[in-house]
PDB file of N, CA and C in Angstrom:
ATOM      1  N   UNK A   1      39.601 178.103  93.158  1.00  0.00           N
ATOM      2  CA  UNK A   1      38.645 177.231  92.522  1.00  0.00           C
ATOM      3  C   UNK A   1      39.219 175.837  92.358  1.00  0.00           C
ATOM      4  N   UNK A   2      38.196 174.810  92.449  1.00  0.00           N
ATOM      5  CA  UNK A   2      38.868 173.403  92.055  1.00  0.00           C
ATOM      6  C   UNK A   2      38.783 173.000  90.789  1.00  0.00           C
ATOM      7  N   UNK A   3      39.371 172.676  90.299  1.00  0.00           N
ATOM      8  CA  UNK A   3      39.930 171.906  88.863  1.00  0.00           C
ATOM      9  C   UNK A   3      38.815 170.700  88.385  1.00  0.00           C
ATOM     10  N   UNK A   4      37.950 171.198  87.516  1.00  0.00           N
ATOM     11  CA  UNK A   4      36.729 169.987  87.170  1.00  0.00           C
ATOM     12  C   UNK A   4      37.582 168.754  86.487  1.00  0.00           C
ATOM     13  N   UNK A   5      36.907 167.505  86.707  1.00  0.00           N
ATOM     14  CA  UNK A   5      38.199 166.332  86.857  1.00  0.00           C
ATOM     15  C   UNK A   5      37.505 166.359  85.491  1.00  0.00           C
ATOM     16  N   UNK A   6      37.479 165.624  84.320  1.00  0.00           N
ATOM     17  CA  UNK A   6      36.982 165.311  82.880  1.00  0.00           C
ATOM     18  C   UNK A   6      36.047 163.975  83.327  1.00  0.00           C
ATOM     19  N   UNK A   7      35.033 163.605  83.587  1.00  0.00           N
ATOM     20  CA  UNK A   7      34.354 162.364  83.548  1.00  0.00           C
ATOM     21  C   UNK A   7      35.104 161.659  82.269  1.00  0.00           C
ATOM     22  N   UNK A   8      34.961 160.460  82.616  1.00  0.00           N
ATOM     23  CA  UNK A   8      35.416 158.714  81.985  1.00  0.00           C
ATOM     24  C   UNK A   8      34.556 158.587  81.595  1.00  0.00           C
ATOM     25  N   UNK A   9      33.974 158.198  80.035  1.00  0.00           N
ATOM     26  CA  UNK A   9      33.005 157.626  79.418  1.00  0.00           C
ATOM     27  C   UNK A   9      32.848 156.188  79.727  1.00  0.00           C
ATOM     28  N   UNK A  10      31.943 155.798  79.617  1.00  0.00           N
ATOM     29  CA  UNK A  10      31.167 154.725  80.346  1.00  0.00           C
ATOM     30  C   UNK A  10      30.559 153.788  78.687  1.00  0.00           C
ATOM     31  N   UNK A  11      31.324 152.631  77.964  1.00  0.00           N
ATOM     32  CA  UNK A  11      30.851 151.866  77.093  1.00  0.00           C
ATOM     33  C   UNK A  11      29.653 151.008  77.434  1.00  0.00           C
ATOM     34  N   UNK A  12      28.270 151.616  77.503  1.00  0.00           N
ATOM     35  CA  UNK A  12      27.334 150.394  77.813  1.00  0.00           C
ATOM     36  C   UNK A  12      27.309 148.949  76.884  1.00  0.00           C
ATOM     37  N   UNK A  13      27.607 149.466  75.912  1.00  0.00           N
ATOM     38  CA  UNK A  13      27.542 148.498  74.529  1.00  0.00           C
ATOM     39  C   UNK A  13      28.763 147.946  73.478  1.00  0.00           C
ATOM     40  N   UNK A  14      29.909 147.765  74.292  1.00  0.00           N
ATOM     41  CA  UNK A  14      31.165 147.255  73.518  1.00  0.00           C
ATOM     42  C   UNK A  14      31.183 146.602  72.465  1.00  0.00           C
ATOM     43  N   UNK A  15      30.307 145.541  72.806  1.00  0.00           N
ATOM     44  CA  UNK A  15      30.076 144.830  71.677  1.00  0.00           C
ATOM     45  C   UNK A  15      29.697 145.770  70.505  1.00  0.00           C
ATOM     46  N   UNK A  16      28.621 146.656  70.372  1.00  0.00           N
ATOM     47  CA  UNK A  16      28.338 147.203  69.512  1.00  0.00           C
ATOM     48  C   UNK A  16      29.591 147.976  68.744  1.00  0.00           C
ATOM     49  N   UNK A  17      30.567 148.093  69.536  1.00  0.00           N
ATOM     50  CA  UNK A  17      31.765 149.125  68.479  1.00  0.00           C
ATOM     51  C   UNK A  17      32.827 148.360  68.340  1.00  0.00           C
ATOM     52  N   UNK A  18      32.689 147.155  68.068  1.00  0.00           N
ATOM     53  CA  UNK A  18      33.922 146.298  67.943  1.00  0.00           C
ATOM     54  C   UNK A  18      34.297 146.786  65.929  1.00  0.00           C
ATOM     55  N   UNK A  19      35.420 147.220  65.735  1.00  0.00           N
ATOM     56  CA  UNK A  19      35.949 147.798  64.175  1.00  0.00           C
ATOM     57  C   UNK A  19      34.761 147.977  62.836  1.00  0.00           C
ATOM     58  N   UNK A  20      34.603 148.715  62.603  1.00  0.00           N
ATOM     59  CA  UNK A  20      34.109 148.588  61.318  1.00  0.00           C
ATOM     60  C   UNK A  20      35.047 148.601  60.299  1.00  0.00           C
ATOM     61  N   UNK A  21      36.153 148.460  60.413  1.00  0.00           N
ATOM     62  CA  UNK A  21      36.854 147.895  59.244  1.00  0.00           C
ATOM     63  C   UNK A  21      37.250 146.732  58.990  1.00  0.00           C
ATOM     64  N   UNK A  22      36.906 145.914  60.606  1.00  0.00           N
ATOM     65  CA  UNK A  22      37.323 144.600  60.587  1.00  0.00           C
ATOM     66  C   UNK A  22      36.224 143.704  60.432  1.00  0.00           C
ATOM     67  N   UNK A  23      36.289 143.003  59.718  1.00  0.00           N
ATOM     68  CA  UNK A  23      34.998 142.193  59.356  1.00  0.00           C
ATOM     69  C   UNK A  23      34.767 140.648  60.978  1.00  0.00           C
ATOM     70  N   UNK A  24      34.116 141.634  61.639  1.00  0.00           N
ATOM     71  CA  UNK A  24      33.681 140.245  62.668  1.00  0.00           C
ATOM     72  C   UNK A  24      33.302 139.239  62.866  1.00  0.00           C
ATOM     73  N   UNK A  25      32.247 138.856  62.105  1.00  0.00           N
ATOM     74  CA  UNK A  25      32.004 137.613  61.719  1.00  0.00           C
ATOM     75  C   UNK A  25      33.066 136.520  61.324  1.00  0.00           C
ATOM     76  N   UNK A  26      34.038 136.999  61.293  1.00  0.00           N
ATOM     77  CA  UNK A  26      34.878 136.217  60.720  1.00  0.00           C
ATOM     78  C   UNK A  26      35.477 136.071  59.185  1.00  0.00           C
ATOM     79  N   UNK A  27      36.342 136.576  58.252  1.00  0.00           N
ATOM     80  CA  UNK A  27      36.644 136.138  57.365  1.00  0.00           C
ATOM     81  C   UNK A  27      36.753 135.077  56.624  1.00  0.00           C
ATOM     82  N   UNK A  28      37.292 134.301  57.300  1.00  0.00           N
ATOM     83  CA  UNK A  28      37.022 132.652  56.341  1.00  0.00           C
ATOM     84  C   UNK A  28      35.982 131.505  57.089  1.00  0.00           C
ATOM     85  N   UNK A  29      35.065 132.188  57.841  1.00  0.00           N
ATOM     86  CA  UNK A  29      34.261 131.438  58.374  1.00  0.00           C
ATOM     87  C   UNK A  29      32.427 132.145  57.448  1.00  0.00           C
ATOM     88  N   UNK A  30      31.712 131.597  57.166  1.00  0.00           N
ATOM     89  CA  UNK A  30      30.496 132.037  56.785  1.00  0.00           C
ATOM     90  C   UNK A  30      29.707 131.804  57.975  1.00  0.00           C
ATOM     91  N   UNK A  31      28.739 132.318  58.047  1.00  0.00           N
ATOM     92  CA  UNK A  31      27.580 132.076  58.979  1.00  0.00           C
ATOM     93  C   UNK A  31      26.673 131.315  58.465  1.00  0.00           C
ATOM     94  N   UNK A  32      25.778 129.982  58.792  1.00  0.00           N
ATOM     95  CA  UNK A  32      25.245 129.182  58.408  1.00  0.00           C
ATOM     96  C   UNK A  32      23.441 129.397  59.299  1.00  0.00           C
ATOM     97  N   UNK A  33      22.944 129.935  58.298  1.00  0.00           N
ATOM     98  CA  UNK A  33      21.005 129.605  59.153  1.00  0.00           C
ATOM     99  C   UNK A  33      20.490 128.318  58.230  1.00  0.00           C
ATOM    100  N   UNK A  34      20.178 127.808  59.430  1.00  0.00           N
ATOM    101  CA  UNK A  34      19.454 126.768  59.251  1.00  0.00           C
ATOM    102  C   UNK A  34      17.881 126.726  59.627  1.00  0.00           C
ATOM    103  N   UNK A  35      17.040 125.517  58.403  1.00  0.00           N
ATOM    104  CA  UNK A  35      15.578 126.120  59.105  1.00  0.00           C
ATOM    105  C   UNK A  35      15.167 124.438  58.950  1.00  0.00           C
ATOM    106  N   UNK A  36      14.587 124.302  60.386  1.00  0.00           N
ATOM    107  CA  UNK A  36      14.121 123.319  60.590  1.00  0.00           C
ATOM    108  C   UNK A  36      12.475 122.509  60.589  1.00  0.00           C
ATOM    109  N   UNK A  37      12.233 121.899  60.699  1.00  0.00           N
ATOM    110  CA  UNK A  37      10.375 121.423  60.180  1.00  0.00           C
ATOM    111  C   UNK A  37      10.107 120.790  61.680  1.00  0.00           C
ATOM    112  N   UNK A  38       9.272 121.646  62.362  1.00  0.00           N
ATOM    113  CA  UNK A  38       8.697 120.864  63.200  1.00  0.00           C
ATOM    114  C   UNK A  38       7.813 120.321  63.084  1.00  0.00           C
ATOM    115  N   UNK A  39       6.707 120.086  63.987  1.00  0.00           N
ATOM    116  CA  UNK A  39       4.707 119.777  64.072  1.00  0.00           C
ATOM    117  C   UNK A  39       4.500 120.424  62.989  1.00  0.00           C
ATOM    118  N   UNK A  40       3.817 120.311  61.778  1.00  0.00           N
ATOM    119  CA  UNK A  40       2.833 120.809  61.162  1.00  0.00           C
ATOM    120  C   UNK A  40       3.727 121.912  60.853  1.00  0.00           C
ATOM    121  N   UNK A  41       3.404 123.055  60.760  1.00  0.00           N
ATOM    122  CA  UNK A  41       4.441 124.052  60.624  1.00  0.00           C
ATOM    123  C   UNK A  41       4.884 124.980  61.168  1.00  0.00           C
ATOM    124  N   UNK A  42       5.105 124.046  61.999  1.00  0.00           N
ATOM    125  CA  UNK A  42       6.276 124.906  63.034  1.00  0.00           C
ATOM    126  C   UNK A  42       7.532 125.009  62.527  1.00  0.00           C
ATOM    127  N   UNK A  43       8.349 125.779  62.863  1.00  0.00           N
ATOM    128  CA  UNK A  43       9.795 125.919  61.946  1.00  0.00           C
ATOM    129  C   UNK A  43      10.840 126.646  63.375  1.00  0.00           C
ATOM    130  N   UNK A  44      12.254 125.972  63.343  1.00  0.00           N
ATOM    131  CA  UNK A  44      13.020 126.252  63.964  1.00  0.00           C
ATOM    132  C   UNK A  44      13.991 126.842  63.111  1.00  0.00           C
ATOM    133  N   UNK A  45      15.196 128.089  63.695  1.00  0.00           N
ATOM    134  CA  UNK A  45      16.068 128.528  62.531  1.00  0.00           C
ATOM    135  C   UNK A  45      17.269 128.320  63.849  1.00  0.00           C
ATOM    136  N   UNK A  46      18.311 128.116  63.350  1.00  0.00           N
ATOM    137  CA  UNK A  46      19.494 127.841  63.622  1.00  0.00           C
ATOM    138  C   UNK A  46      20.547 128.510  63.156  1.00  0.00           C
ATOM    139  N   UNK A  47      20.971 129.648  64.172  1.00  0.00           N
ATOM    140  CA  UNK A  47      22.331 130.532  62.969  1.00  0.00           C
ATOM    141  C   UNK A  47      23.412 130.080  63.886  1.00  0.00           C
ATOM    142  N   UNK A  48      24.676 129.323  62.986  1.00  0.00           N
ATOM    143  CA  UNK A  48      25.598 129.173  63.856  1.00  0.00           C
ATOM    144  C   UNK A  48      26.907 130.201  62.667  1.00  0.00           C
ATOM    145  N   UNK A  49      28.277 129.989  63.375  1.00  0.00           N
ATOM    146  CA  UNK A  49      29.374 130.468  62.625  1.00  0.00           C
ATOM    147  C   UNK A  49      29.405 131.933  63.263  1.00  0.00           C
ATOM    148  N   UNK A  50      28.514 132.976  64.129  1.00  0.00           N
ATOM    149  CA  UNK A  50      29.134 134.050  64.462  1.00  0.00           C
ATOM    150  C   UNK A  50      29.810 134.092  65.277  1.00  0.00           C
ATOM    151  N   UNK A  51      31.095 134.954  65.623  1.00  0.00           N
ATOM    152  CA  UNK A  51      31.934 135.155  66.072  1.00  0.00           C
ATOM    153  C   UNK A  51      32.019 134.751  67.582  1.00  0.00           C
ATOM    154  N   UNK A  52      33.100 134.444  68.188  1.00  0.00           N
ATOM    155  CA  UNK A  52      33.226 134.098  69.700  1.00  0.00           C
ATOM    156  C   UNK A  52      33.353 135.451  70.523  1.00  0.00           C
ATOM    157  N   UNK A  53      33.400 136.328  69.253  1.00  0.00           N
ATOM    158  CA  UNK A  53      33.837 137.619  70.491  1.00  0.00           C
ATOM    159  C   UNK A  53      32.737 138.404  70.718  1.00  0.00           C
ATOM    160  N   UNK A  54      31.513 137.941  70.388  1.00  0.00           N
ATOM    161  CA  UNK A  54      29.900 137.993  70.196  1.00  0.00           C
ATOM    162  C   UNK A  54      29.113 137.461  71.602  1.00  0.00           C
ATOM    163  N   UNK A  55      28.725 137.968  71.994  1.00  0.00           N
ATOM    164  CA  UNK A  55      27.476 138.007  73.134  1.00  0.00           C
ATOM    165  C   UNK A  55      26.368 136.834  72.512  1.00  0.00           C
ATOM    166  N   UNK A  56      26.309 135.851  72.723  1.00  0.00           N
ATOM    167  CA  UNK A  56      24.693 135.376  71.922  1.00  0.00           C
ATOM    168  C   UNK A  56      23.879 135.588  72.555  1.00  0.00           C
ATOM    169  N   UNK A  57      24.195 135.443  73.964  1.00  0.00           N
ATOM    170  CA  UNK A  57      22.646 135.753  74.382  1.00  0.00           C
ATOM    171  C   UNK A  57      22.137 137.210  74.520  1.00  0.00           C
ATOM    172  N   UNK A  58      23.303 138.233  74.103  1.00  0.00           N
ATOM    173  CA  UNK A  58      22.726 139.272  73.933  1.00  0.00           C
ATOM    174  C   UNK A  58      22.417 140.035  72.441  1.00  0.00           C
ATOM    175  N   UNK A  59      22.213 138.687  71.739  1.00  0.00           N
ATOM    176  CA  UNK A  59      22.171 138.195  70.271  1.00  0.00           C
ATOM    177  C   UNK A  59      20.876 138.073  70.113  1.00  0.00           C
ATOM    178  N   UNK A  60      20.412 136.941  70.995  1.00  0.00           N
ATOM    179  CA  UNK A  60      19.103 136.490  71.269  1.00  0.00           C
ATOM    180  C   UNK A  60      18.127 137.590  71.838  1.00  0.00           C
ATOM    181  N   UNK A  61      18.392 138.022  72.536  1.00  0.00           N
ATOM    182  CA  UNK A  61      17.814 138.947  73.291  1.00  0.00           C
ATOM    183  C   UNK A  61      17.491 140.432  72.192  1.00  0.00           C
ATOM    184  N   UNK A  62      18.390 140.665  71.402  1.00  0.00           N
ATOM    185  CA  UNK A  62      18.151 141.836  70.489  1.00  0.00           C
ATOM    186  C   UNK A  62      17.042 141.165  69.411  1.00  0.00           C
ATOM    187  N   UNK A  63      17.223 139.728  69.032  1.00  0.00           N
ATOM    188  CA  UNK A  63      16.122 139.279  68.158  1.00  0.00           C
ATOM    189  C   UNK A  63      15.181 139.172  68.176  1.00  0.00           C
ATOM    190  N   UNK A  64      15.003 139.033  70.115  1.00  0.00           N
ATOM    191  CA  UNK A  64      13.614 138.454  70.294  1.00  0.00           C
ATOM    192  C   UNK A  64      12.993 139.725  70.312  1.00  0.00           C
ATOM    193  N   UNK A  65      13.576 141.367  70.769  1.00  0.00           N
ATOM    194  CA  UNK A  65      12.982 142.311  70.450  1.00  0.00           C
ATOM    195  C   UNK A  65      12.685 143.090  69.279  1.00  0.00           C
ATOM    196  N   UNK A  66      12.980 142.565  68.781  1.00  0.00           N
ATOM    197  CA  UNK A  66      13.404 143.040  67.065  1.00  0.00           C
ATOM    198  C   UNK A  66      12.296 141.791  66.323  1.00  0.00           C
ATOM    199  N   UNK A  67      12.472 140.753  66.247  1.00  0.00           N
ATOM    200  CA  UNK A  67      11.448 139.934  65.262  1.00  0.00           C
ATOM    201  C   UNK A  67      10.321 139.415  66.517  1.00  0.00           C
ATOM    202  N   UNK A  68       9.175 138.883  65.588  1.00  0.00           N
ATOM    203  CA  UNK A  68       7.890 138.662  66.457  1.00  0.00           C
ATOM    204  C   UNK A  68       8.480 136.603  67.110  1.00  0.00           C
ATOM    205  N   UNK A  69       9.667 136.735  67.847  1.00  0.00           N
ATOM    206  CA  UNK A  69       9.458 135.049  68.113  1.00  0.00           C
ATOM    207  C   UNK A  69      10.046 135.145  69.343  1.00  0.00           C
ATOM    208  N   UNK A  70      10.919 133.888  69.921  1.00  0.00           N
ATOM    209  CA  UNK A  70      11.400 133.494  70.839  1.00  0.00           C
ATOM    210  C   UNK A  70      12.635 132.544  70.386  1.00  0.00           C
ATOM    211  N   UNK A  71      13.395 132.749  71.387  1.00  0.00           N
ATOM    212  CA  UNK A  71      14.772 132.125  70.861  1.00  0.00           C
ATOM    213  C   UNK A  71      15.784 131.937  72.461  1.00  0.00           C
ATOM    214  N   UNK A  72      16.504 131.288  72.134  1.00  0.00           N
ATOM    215  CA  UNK A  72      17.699 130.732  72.937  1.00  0.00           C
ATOM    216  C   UNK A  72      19.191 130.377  72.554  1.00  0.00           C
ATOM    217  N   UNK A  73      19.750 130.648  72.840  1.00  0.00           N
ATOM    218  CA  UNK A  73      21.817 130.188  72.895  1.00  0.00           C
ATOM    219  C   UNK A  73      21.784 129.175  73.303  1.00  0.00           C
ATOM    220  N   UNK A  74      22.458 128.415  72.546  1.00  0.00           N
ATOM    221  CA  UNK A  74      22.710 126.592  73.148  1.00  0.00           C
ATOM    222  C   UNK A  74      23.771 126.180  72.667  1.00  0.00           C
ATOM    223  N   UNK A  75      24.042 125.321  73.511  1.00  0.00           N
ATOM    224  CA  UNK A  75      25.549 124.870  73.490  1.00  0.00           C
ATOM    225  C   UNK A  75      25.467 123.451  72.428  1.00  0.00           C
ATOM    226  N   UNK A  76      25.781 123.526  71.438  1.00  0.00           N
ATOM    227  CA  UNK A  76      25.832 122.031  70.193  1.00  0.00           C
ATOM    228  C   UNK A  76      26.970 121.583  70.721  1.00  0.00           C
ATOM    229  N   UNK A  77      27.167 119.800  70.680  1.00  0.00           N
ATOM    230  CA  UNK A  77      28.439 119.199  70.853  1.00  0.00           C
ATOM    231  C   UNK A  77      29.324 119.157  69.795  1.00  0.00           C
ATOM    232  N   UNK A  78      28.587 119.464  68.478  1.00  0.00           N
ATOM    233  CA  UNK A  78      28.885 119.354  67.037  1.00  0.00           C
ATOM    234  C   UNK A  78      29.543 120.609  66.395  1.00  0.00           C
ATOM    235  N   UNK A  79      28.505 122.071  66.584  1.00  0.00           N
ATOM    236  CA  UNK A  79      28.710 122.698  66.221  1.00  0.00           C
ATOM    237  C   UNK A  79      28.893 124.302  66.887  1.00  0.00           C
ATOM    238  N   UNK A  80      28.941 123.875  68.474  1.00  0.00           N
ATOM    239  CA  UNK A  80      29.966 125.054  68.984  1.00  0.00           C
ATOM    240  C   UNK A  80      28.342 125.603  69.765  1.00  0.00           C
ATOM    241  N   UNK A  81      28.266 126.629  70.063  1.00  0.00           N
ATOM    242  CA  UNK A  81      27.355 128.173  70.399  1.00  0.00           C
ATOM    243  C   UNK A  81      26.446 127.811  69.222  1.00  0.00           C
ATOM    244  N   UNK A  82      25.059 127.574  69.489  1.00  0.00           N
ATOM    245  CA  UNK A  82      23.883 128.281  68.329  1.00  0.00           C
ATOM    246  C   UNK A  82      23.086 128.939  68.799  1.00  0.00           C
ATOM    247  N   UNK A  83      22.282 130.132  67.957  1.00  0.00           N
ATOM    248  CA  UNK A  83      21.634 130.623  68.288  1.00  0.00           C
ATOM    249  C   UNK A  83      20.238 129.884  67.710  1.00  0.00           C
ATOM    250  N   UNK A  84      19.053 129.228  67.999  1.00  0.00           N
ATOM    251  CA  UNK A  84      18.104 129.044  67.910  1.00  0.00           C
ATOM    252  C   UNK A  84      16.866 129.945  68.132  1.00  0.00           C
ATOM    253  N   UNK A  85      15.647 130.204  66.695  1.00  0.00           N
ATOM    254  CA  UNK A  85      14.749 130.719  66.893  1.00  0.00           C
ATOM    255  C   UNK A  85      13.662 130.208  66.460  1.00  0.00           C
ATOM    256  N   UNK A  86      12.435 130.651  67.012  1.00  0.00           N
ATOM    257  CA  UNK A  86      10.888 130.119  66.504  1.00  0.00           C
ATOM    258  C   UNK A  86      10.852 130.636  65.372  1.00  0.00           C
ATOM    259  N   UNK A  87      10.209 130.138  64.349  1.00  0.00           N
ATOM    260  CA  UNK A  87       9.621 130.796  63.544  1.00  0.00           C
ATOM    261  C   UNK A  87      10.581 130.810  62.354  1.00  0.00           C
ATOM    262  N   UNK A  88       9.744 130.848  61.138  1.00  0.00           N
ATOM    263  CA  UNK A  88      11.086 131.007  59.715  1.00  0.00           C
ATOM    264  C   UNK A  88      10.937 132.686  59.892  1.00  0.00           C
ATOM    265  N   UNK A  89      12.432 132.876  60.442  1.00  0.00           N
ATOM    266  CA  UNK A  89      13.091 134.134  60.647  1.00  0.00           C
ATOM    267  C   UNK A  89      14.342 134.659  59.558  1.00  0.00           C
ATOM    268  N   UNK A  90      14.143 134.124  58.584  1.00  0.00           N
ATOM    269  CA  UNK A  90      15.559 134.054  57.769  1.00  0.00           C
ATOM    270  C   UNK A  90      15.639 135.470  57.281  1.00  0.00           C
ATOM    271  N   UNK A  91      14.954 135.795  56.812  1.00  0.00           N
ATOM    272  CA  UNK A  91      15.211 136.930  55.991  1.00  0.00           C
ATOM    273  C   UNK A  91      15.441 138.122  57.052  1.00  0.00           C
ATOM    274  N   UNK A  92      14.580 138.063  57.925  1.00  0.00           N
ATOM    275  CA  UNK A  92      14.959 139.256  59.005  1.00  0.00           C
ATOM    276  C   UNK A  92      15.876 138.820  59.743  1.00  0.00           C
ATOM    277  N   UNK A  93      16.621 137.759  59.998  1.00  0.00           N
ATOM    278  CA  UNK A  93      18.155 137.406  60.832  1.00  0.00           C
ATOM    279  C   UNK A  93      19.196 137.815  59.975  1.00  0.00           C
ATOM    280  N   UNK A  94      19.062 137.846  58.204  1.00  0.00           N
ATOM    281  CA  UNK A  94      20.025 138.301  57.498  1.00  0.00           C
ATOM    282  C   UNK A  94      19.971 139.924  57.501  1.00  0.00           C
ATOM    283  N   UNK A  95      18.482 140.595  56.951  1.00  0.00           N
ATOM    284  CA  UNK A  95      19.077 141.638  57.355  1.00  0.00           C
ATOM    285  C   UNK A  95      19.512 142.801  59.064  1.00  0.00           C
ATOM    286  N   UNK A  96      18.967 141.913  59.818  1.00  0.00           N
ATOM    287  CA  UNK A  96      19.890 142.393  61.117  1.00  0.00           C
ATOM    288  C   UNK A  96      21.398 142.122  61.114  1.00  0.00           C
ATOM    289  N   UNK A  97      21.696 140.885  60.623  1.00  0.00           N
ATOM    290  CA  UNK A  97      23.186 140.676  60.462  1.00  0.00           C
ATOM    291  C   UNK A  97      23.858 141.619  59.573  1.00  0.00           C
ATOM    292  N   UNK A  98      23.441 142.055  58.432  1.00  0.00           N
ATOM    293  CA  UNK A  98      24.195 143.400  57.907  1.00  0.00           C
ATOM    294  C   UNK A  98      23.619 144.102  57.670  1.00  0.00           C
ATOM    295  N   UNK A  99      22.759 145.060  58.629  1.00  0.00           N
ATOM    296  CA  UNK A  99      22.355 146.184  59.350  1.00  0.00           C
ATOM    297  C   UNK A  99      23.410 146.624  60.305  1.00  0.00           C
ATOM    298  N   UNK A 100      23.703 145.741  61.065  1.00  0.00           N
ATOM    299  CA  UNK A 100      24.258 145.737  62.486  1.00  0.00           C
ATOM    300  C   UNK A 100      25.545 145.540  61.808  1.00  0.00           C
ATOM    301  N   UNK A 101      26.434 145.277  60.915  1.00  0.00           N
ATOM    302  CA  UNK A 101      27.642 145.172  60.858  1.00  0.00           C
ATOM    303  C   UNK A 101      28.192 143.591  61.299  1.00  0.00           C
ATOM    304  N   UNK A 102      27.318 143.030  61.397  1.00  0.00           N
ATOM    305  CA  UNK A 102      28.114 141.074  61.889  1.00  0.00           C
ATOM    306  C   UNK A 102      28.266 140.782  60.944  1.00  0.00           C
ATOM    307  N   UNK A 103      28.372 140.887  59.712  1.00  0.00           N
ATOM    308  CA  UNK A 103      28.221 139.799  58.394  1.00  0.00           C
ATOM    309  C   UNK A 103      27.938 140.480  57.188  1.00  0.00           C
ATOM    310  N   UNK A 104      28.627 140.058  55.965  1.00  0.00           N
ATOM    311  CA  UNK A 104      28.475 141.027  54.885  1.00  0.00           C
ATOM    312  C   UNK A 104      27.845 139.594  54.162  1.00  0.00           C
ATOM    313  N   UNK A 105      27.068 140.554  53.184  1.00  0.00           N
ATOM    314  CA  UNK A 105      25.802 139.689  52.554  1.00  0.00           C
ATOM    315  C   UNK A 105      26.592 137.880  52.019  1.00  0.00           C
ATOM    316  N   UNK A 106      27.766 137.959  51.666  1.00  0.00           N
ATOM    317  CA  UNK A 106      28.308 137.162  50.958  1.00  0.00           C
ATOM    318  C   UNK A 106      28.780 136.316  51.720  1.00  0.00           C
ATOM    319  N   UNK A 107      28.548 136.246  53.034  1.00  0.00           N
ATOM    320  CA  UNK A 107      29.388 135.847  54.278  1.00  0.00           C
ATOM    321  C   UNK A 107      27.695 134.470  54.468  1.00  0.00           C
ATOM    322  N   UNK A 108      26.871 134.659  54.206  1.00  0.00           N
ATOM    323  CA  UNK A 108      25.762 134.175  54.669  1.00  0.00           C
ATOM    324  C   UNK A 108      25.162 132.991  54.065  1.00  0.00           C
ATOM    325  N   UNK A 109      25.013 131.361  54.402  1.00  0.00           N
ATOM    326  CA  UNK A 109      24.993 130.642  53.576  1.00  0.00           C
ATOM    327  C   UNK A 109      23.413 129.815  54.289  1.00  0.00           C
ATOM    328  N   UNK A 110      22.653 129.207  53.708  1.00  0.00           N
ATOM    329  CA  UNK A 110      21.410 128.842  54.088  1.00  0.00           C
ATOM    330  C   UNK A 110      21.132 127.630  53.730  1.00  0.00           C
ATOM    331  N   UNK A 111      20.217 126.521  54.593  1.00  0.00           N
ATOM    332  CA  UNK A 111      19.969 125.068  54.599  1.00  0.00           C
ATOM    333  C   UNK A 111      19.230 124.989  54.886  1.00  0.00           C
ATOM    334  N   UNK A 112      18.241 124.126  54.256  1.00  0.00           N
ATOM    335  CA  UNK A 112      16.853 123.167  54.773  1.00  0.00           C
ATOM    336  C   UNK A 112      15.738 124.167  54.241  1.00  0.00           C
ATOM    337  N   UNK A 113      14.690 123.256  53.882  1.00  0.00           N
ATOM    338  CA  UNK A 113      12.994 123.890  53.532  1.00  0.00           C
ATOM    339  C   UNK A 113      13.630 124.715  52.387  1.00  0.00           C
ATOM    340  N   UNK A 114      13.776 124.515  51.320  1.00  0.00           N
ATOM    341  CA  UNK A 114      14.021 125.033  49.809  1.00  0.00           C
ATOM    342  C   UNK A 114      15.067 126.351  50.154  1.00  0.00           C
ATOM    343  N   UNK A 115      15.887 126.265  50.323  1.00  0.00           N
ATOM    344  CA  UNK A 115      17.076 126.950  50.871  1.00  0.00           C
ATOM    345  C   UNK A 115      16.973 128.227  49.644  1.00  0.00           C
ATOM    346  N   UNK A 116      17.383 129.492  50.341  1.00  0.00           N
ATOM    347  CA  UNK A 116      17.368 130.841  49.136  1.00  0.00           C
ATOM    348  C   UNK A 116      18.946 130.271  48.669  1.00  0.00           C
ATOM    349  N   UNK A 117      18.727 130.617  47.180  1.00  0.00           N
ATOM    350  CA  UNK A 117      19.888 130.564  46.398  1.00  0.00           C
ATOM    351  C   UNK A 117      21.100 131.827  47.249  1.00  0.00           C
ATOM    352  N   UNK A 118      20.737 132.886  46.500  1.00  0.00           N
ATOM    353  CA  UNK A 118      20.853 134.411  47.456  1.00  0.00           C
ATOM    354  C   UNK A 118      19.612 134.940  47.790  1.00  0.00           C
ATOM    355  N   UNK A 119      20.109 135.928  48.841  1.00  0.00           N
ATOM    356  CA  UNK A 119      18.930 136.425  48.741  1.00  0.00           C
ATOM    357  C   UNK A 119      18.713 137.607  48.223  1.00  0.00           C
ATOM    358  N   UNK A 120      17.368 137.885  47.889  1.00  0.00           N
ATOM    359  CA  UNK A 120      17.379 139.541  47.974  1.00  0.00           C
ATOM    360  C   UNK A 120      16.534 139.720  48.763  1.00  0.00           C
ATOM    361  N   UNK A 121      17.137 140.845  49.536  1.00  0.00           N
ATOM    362  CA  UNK A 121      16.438 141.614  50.534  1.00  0.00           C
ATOM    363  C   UNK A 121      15.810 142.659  50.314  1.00  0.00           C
ATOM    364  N   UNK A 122      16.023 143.168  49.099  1.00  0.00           N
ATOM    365  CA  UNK A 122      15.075 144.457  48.981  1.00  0.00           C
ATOM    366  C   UNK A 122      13.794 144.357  48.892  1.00  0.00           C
TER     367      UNK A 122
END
């Protein structure tokens, strides 16, 4: 008889198992959403500060299936990688961020259009 070899597991989603003991987002960095005023009320949100070892556009891509908008990764000269989205998305970008393990609630700081003190999410 021949010797069954053990199949090699296959990580589709690395990103997804990067430590849960290690805080990814960064420790002394916060994550910053920003919400912007377009036409009338249109509203842009801006999350910058997550990690470099982070996919954005496969950041973007989980948001745009997950919340009702549209969004893009862009390169700021100012402020590095942002992720940009339609729509005031704040509250559902925070809790995907610690759902998913990127960011612990305290890690999360907010600007523009009457900014949440904290939030609560419940």
């Amino acid at each position: 008889m021949s010797a069954i070899q053990n199949l090699h597991s296959f990580d589709s989603f690395p990103d997804a198992s990067k430590g849960v003991d290690l805080l990814p987002a960064g420790t002394e960095d916060n994550i910053l959403l920003r919400i912007q005023q377009e036409n009338g009320r249109k509203t842009l949100n801006d999350v910058q500060g997550i990690a470099d070892d982070y996919d954005k556009k496969k950041l973007v891509k989980a948001f745009k299936k997950k919340f009702p908008c549209n969004g893009t990764a862009i390169e700021h000269s100012e402020y590095g990688e942002i992720i940009q989205l339609q729509g005031d998305q704040r509250k559902n970008i925070c809790q995907f961020l610690i759902e998913t393990g990127l960011a612990k609630d305290d890690q999360l700081r907010f600007m523009g259009l009457n900014a949440f003190g904290s939030l609560k999410l419940k």
